[in-house]
Protein backbone atom coordinates (compact mmCIF):
# COMPACT_ATOMS: atom_id res chain seq x y z
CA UNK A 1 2.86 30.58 -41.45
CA UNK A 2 -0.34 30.96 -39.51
CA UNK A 3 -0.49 34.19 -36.89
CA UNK A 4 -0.53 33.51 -33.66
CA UNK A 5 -2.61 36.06 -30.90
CA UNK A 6 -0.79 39.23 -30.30
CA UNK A 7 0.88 38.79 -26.89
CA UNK A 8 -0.56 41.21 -24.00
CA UNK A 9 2.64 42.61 -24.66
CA UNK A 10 2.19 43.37 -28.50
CA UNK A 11 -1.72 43.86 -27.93
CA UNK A 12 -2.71 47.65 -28.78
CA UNK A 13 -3.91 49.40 -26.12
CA UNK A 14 -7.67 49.02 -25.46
CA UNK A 15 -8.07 45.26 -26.68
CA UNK A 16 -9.47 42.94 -25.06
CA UNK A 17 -7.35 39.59 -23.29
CA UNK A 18 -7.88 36.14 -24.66
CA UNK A 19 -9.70 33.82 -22.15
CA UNK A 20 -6.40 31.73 -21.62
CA UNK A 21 -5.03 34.94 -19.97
CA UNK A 22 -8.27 35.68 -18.55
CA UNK A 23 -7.61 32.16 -16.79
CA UNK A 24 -4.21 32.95 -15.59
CA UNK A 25 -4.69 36.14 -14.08
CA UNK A 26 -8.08 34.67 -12.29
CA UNK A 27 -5.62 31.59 -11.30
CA UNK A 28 -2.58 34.11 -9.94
CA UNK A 29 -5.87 36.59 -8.13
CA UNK A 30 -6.86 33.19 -6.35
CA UNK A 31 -3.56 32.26 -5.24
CA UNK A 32 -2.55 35.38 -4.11
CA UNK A 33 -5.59 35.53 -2.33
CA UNK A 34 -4.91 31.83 -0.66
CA UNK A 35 -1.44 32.87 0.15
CA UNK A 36 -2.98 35.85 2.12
CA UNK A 37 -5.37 33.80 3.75
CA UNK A 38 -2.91 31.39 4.84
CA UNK A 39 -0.51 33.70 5.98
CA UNK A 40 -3.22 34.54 8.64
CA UNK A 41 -3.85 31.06 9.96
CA UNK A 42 -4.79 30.38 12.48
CA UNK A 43 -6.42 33.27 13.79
CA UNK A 44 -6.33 31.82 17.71
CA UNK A 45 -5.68 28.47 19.03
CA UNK A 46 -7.03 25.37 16.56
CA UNK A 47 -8.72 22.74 19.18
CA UNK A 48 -7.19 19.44 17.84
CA UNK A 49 -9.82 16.82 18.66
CA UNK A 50 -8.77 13.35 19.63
CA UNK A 51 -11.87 11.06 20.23
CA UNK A 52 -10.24 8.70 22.59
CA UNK A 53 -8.91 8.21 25.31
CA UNK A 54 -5.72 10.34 26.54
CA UNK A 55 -2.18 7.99 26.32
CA UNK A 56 -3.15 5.69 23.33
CA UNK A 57 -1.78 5.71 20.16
CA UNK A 58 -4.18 8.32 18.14
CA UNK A 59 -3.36 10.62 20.85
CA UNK A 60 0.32 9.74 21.26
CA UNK A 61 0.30 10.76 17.56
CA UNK A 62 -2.11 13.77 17.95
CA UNK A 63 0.04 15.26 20.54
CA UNK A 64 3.32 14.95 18.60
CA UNK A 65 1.52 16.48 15.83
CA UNK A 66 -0.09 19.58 17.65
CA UNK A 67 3.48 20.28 19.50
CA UNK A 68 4.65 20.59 15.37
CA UNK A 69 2.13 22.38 14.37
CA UNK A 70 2.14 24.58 17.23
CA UNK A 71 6.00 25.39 16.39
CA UNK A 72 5.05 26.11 12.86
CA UNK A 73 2.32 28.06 12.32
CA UNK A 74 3.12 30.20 15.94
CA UNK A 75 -0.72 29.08 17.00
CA UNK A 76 -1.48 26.81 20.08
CA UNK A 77 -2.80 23.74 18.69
CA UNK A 78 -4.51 22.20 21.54
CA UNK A 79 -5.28 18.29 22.15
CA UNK A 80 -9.20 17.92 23.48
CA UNK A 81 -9.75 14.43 24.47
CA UNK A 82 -13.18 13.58 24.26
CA UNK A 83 -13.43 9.49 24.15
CA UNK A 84 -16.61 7.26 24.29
CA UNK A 85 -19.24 5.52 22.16
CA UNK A 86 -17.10 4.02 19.67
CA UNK A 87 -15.48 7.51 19.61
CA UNK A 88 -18.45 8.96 18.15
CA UNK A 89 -18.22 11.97 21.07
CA UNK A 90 -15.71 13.51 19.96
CA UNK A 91 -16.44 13.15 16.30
CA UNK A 92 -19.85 14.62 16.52
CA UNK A 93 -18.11 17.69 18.26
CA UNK A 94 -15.83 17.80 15.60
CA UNK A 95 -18.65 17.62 12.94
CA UNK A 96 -20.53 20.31 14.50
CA UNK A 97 -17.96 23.10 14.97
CA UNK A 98 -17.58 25.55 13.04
CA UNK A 99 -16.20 24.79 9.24
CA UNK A 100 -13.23 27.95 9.62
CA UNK A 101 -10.16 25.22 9.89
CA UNK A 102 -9.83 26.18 13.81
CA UNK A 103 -11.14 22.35 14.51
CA UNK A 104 -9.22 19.47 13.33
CA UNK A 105 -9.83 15.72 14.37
CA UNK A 106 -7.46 12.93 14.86
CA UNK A 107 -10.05 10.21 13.58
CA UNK A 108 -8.68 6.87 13.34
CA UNK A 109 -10.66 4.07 11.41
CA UNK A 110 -13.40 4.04 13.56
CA UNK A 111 -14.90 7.33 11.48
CA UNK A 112 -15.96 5.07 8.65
CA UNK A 113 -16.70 1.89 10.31
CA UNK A 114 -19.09 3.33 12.90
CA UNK A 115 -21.64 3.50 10.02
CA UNK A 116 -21.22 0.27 9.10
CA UNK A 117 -21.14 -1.16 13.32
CA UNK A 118 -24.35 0.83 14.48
CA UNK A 119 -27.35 1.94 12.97
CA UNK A 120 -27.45 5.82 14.17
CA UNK A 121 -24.24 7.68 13.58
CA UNK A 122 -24.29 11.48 14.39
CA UNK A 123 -22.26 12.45 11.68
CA UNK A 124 -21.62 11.47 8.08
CA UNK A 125 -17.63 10.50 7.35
CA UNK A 126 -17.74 12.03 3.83
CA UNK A 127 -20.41 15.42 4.58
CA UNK A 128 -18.89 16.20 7.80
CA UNK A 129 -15.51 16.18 6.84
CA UNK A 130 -12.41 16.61 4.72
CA UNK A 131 -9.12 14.14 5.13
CA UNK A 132 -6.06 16.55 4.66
CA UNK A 133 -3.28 13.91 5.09
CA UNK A 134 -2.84 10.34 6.46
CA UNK A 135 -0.82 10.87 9.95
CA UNK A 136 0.21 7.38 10.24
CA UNK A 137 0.00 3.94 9.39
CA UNK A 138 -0.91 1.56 12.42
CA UNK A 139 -1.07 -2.10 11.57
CA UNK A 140 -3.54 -4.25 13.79
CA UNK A 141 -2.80 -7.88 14.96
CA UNK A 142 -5.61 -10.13 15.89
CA UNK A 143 -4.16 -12.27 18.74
CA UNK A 144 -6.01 -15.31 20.73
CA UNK A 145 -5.38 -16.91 23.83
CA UNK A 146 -2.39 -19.77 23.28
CA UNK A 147 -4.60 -21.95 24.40
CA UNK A 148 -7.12 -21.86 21.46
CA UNK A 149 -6.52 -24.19 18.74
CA UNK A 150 -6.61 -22.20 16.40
CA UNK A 151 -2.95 -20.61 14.19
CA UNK A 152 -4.65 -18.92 11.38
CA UNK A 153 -7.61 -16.75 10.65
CA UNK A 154 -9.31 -19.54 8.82
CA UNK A 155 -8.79 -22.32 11.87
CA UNK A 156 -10.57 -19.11 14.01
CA UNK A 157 -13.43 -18.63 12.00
CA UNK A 158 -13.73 -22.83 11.90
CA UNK A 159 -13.94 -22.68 16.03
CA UNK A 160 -15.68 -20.17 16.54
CA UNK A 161 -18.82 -21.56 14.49
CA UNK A 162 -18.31 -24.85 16.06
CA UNK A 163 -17.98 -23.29 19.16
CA UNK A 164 -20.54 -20.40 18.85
CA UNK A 165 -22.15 -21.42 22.20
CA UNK A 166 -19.82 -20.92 23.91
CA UNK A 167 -18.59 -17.64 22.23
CA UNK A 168 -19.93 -15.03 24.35
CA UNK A 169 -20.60 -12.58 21.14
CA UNK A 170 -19.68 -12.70 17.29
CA UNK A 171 -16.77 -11.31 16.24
CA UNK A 172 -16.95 -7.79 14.60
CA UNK A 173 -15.47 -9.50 11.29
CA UNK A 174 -18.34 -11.40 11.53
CA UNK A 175 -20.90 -8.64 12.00
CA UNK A 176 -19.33 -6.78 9.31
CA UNK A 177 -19.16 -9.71 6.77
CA UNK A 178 -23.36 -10.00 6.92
CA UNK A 179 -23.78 -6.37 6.58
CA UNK A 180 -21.78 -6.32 3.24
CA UNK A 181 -23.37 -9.95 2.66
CA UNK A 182 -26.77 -8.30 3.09
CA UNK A 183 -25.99 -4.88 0.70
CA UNK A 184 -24.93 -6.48 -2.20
């Protein structure tokens, strides 16, 4: 039968530890470590940014969050609405502060497709910032006027460009279908 590595328990004194229990006690070290840190967070209030306007959804959400957080972690976690330019306001503030976990965002969609809707965004969605969880699942309906003719996406799309006169801008699907058109 082959011999297996002495334990650390059977190991004479003065030897040295294999690297898999190098790795271990490195891995417990770290965790410990993270525990401690966590235990200590938040230091002072977290400003919970919310890059639109106050009474929507995101912040409906944002503030039911914060009040939970608030209750768990014993911090103030305080809702800063700061809305306007395709919520890019509040996202470059977000962006900008501090990376110590004392700023969080409540970024809905709009953090990706900004780059994609105007040429000069003043952050970058996957530089300036880390997801941590998904907060909720909104669906979105596009809706028209009953007086349209049209019942499905497809009949839309079909008036519009036989209409586009008298469209008084492109839809964004549209916008967004020639920029992916144009960088493939």
């Amino acid at each position: 039968m082959p011999s297996a590595s002495p334990s650390s328990a059977t190991r004479p004194r003065g030897s040295s530890a294999s690297t898999g229990e190098m790795r271990r006690a490195a891995l417990l070290a770290g965790a410990l470590f993270a525990s401690a840190a966590l235990a200590q967070y938040p230091s002072r209030p977290v400003r919970f940014i919310v890059p639109s306007s106050a009474g929507g959804g995101t912040d409906i959400i944002a503030r039911a969050l914060a009040q939970k957080l608030s209750e768990a972690f014993g911090q103030q976690f305080v809702v800063d609405n700061r809305p306007g330019a395709g919520q890019m306001i509040g996202l470059e503030m977000a962006a900008k502060a501090p990376p110590d976990g004392h700023t969080l965002v409540m970024a809905a969609s709009t953090l990706a497709l900004n780059a994609v809707m105007y040429k000069k965004v003043p952050y970058d969605a996957l530089r300036d910032f880390a997801a941590i969880t998904q907060a909720a699942t909104v669906p979105n309906v596009l809706v028209v006027h009953p007086s349209l003719p049209a019942k499905t996406i497809t009949e839309l799309v079909s008036y519009a460009r036989v209409h586009r006169a008298s469209c008084p801008s492109p839809p964004p699907v549209w916008a967004l279908r020639r920029t992916w058109q144009s960088s493939s």
